[in-house]
C-alpha atoms as a PDB file:
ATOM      1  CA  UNK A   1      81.180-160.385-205.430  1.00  0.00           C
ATOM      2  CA  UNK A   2      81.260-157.504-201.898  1.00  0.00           C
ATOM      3  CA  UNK A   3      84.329-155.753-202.535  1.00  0.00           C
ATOM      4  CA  UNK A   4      85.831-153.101-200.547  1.00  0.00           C
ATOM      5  CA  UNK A   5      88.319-150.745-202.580  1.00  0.00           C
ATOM      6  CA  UNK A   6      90.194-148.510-200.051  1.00  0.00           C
ATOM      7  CA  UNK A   7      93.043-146.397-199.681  1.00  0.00           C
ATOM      8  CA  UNK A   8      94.249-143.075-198.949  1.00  0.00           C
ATOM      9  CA  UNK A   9      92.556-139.679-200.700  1.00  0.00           C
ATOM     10  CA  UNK A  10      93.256-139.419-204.265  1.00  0.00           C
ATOM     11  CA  UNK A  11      94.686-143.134-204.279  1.00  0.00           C
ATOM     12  CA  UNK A  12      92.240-143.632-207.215  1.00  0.00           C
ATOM     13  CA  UNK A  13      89.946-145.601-205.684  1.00  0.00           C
ATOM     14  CA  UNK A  14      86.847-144.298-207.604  1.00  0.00           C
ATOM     15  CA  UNK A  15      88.526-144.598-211.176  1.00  0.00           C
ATOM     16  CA  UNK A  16      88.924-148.197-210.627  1.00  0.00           C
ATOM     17  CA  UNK A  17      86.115-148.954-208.657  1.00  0.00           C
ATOM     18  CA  UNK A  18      83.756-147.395-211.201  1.00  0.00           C
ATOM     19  CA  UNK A  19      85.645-149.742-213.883  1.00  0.00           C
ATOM     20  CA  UNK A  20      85.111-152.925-211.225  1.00  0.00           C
ATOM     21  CA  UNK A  21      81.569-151.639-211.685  1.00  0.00           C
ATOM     22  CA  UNK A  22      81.415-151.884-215.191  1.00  0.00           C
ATOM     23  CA  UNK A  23      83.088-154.868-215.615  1.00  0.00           C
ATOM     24  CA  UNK A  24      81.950-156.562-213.468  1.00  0.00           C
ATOM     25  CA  UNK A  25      78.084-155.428-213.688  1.00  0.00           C
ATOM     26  CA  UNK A  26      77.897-154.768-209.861  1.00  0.00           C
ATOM     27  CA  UNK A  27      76.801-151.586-208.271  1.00  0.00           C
ATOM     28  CA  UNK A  28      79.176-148.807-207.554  1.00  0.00           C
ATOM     29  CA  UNK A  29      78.848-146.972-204.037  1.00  0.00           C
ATOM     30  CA  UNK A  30      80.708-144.334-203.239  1.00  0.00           C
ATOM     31  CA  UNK A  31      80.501-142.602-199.925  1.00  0.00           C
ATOM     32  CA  UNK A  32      82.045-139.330-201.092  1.00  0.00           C
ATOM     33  CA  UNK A  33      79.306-138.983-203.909  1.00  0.00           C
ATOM     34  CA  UNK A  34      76.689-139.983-201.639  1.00  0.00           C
ATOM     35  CA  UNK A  35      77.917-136.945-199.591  1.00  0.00           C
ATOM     36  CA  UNK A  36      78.220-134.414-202.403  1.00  0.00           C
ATOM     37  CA  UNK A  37      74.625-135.370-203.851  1.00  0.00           C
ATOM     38  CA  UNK A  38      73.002-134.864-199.998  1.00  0.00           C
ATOM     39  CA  UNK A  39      75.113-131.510-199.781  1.00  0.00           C
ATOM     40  CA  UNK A  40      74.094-130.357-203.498  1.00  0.00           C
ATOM     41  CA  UNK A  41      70.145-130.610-202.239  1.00  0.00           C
ATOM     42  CA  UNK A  42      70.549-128.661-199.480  1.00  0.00           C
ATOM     43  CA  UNK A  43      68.790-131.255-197.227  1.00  0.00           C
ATOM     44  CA  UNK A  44      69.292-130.804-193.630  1.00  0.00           C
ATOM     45  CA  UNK A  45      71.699-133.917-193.476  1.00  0.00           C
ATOM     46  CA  UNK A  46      73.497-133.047-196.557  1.00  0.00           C
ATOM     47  CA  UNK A  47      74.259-129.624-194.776  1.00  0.00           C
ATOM     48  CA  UNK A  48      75.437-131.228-192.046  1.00  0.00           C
ATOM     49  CA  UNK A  49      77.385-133.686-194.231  1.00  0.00           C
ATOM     50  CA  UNK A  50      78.958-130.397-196.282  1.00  0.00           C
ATOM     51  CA  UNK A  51      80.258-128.750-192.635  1.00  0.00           C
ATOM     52  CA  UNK A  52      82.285-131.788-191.781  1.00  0.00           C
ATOM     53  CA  UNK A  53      83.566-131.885-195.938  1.00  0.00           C
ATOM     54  CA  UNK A  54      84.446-128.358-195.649  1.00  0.00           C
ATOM     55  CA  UNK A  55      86.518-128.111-192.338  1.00  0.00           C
ATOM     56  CA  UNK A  56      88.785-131.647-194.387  1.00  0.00           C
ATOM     57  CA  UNK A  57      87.128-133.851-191.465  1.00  0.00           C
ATOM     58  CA  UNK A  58      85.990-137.100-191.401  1.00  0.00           C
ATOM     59  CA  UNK A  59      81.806-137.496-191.381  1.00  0.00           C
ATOM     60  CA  UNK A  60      80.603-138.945-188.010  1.00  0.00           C
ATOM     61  CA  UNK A  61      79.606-142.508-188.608  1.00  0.00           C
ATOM     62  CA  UNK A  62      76.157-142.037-187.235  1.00  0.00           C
ATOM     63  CA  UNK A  63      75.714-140.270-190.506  1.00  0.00           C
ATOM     64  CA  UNK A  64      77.628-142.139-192.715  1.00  0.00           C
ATOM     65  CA  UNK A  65      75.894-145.436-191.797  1.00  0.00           C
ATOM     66  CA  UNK A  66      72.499-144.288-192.182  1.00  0.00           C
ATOM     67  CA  UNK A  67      73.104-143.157-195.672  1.00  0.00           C
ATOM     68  CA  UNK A  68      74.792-145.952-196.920  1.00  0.00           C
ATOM     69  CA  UNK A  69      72.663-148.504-195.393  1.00  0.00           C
ATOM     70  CA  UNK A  70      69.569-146.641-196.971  1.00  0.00           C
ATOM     71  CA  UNK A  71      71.600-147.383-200.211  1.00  0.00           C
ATOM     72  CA  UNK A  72      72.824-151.079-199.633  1.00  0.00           C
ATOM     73  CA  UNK A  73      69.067-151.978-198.285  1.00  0.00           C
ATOM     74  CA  UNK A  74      68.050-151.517-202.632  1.00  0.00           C
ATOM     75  CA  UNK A  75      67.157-154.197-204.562  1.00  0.00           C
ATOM     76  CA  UNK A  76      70.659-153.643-207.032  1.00  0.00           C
ATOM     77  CA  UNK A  77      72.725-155.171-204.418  1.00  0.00           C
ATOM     78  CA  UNK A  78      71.975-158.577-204.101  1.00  0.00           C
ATOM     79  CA  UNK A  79      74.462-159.813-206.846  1.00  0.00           C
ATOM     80  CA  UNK A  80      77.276-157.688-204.906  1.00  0.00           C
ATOM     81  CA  UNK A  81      79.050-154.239-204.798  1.00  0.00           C
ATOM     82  CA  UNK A  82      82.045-152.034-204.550  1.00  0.00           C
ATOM     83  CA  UNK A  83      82.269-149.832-201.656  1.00  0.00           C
ATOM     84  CA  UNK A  84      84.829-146.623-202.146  1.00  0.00           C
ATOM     85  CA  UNK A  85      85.345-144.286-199.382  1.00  0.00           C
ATOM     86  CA  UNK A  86      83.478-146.639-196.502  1.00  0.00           C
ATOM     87  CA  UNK A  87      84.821-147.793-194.114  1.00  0.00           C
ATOM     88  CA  UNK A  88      87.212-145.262-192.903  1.00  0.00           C
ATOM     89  CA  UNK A  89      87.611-146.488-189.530  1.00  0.00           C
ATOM     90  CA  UNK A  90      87.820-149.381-187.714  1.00  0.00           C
ATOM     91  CA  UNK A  91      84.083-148.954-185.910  1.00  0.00           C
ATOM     92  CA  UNK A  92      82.801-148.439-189.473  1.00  0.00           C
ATOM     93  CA  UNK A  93      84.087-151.897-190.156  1.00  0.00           C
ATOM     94  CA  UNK A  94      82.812-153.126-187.245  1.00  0.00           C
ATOM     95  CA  UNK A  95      79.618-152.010-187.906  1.00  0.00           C
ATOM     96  CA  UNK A  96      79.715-153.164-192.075  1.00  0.00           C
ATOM     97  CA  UNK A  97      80.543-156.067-190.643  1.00  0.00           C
ATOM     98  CA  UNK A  98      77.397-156.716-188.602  1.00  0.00           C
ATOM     99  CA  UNK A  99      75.267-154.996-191.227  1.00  0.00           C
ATOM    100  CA  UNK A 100      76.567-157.801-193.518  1.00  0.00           C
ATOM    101  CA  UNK A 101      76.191-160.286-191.248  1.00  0.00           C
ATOM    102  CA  UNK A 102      72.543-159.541-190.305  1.00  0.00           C
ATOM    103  CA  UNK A 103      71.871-159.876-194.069  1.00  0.00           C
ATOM    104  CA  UNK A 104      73.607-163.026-194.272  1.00  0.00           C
ATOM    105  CA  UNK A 105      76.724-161.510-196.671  1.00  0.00           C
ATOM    106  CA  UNK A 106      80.099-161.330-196.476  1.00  0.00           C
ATOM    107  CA  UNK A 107      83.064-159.412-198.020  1.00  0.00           C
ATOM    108  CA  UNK A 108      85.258-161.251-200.398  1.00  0.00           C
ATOM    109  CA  UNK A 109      88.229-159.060-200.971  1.00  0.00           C
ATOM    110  CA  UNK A 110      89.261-155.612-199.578  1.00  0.00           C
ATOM    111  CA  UNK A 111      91.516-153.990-202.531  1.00  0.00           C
ATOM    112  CA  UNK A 112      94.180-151.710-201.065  1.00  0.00           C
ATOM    113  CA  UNK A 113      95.325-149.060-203.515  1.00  0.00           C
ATOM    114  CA  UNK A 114      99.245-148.180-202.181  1.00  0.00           C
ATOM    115  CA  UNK A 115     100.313-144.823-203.220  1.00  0.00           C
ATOM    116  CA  UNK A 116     102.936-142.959-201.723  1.00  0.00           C
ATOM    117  CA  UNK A 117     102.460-139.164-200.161  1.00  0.00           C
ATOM    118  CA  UNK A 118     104.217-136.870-202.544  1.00  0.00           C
ATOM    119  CA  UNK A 119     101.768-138.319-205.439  1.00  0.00           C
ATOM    120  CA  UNK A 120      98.481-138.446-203.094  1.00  0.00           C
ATOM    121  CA  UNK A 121      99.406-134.571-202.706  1.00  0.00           C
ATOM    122  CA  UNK A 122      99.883-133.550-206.215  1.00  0.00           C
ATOM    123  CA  UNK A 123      96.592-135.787-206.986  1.00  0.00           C
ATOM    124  CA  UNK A 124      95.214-133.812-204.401  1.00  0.00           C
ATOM    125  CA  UNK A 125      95.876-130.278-205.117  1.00  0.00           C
ATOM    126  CA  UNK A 126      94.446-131.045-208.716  1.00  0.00           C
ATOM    127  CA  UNK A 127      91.164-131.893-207.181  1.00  0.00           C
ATOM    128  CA  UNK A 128      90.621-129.563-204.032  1.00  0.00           C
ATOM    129  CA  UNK A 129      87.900-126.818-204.637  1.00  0.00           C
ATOM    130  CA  UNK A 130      89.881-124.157-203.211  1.00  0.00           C
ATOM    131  CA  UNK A 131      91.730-121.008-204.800  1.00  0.00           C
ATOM    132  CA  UNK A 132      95.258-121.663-203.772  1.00  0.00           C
ATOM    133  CA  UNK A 133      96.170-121.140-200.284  1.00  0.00           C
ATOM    134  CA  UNK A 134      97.624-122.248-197.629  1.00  0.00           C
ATOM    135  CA  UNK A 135      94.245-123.236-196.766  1.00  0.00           C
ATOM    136  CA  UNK A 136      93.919-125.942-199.675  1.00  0.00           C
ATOM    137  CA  UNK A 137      97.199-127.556-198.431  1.00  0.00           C
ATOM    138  CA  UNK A 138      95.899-127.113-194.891  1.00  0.00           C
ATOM    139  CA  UNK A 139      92.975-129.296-196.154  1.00  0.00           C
ATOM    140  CA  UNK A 140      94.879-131.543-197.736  1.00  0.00           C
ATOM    141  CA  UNK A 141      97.471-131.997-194.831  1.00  0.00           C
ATOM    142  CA  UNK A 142      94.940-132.762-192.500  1.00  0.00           C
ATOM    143  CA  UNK A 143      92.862-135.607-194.823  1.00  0.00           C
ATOM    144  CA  UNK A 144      96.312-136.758-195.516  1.00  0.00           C
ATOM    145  CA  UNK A 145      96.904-137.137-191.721  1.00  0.00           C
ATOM    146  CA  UNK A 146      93.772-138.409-190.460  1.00  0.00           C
ATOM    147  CA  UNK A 147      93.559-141.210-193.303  1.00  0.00           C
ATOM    148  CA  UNK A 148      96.775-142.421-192.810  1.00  0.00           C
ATOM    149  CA  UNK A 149      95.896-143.141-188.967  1.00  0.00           C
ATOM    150  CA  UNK A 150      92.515-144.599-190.126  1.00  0.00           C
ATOM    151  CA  UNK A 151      94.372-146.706-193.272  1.00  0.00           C
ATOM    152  CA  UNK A 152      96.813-148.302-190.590  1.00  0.00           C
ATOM    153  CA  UNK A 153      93.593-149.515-188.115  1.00  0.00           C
ATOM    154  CA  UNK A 154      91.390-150.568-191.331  1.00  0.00           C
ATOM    155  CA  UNK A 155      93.933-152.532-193.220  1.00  0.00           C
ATOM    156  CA  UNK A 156      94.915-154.453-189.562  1.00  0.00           C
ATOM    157  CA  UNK A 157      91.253-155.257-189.071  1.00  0.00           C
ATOM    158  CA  UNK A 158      90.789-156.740-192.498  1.00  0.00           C
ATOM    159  CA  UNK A 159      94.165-158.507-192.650  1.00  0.00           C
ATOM    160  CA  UNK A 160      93.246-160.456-189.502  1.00  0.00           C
ATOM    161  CA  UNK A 161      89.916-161.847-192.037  1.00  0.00           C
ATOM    162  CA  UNK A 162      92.907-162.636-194.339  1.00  0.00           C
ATOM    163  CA  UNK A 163      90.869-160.587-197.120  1.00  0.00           C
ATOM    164  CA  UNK A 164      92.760-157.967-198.311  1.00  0.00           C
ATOM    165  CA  UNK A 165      95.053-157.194-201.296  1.00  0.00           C
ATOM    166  CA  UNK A 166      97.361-154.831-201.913  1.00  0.00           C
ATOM    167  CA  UNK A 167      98.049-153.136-205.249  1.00  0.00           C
ATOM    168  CA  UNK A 168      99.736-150.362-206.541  1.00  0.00           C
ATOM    169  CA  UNK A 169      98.692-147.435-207.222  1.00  0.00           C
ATOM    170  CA  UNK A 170     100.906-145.192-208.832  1.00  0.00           C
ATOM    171  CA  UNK A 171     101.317-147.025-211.951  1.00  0.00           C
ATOM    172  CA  UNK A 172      98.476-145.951-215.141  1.00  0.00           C
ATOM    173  CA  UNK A 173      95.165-146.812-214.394  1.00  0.00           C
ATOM    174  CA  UNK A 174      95.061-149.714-216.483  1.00  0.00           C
ATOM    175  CA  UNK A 175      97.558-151.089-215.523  1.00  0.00           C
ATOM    176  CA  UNK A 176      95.993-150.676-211.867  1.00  0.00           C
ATOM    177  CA  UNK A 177      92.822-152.663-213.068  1.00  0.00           C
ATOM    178  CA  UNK A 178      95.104-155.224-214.523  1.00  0.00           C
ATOM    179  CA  UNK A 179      96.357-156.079-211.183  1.00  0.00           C
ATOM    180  CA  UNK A 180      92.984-155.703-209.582  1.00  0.00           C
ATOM    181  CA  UNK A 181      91.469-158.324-212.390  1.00  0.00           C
ATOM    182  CA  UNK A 182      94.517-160.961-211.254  1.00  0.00           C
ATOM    183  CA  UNK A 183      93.316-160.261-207.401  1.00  0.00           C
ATOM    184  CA  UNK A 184      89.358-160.741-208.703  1.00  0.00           C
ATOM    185  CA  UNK A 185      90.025-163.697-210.407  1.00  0.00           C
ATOM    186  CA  UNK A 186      91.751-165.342-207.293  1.00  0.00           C
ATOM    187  CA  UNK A 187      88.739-164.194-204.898  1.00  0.00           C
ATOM    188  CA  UNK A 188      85.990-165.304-207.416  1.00  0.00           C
END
């Protein structure tokens, strides 16, 4: 099964899509980790990679795509996957869509985790590596801001497939995979 999980920052798309993962016994790729692993090393891209994390902005998708399709091109993905954090925008759709395409694949279901922006900010603030300022709200603000925009484009591209499912997110995470099993079962 290709499954998309999406939604805005601190939606909890990686604590369910890791359990999708699991339970499923596909691969698990997340965009953000990809990122923090390439900025850890120090590599020239993963520097480049860290500036764009650091300033709260979204990676250019000349970057982004070359990474992940470096990780979709191994051999672990040809009984499916669960991408978190990719796309973010509709041209990074566009282009997962072709990639797919020139494989022969297709996505089955894009999950939509719907949380609302009070809790995506208190999520937030709990996660944000910076000593409380008004930077670290800054940063927040502005991922807040720029997702939303993105979210709005993404989930219109996808709806017009007819592939995407919406699902709560502010309720306890297993109750969240509860309603993401229902939504599997339907798409399987």
């Amino acid at each position: 099964m290709n499954i998309i999980i999406m939604g805005m920052p601190g939606a909890g798309m990686g604590t369910q899509a890791r359990e999708i993962a699991v339970t499923y016994q596909i691969p698990y790729i997340s965009t953000g980790e990809i990122f923090r692993s390439f900025a850890e090393m120090g590599s020239p891209i993963g520097l480049e990679v860290k500036t764009f994390m650091d300033m709260g902005k979204l990676v250019p998708d000349r970057l982004v795509n070359k990474l992940l399709w470096d990780r979709m091109g191994e051999d672990d993905m040809k009984e499916g996957f669960i991408l978190d954090g990719y796309p973010r925008t509709r041209q990074q759709a566009e282009a997962l869509e072709a990639y797919l395409e020139s494989k022969r694949l297709s996505l089955d279901v894009v999950l939509y985790l719907a949380v609302g922006k009070e809790v995506l900010r208190k999520r937030l603030e709990k996660r944000v590596n910076l000593p409380w300022s008004e930077d670290k709200s800054e940063v927040i603000e502005r991922r807040l801001q720029l997702s939303e925009l993105e979210m709005e484009a993404l989930t219109g591209f996808y709806q017009e497939a007819g592939i995407v499912s919406m699902v709560n997110g502010e309720q306890k995470p297993d109750i969240v995979f509860e309603k993401i099993q229902e939504v599997l079962q339907f798409h399987s």
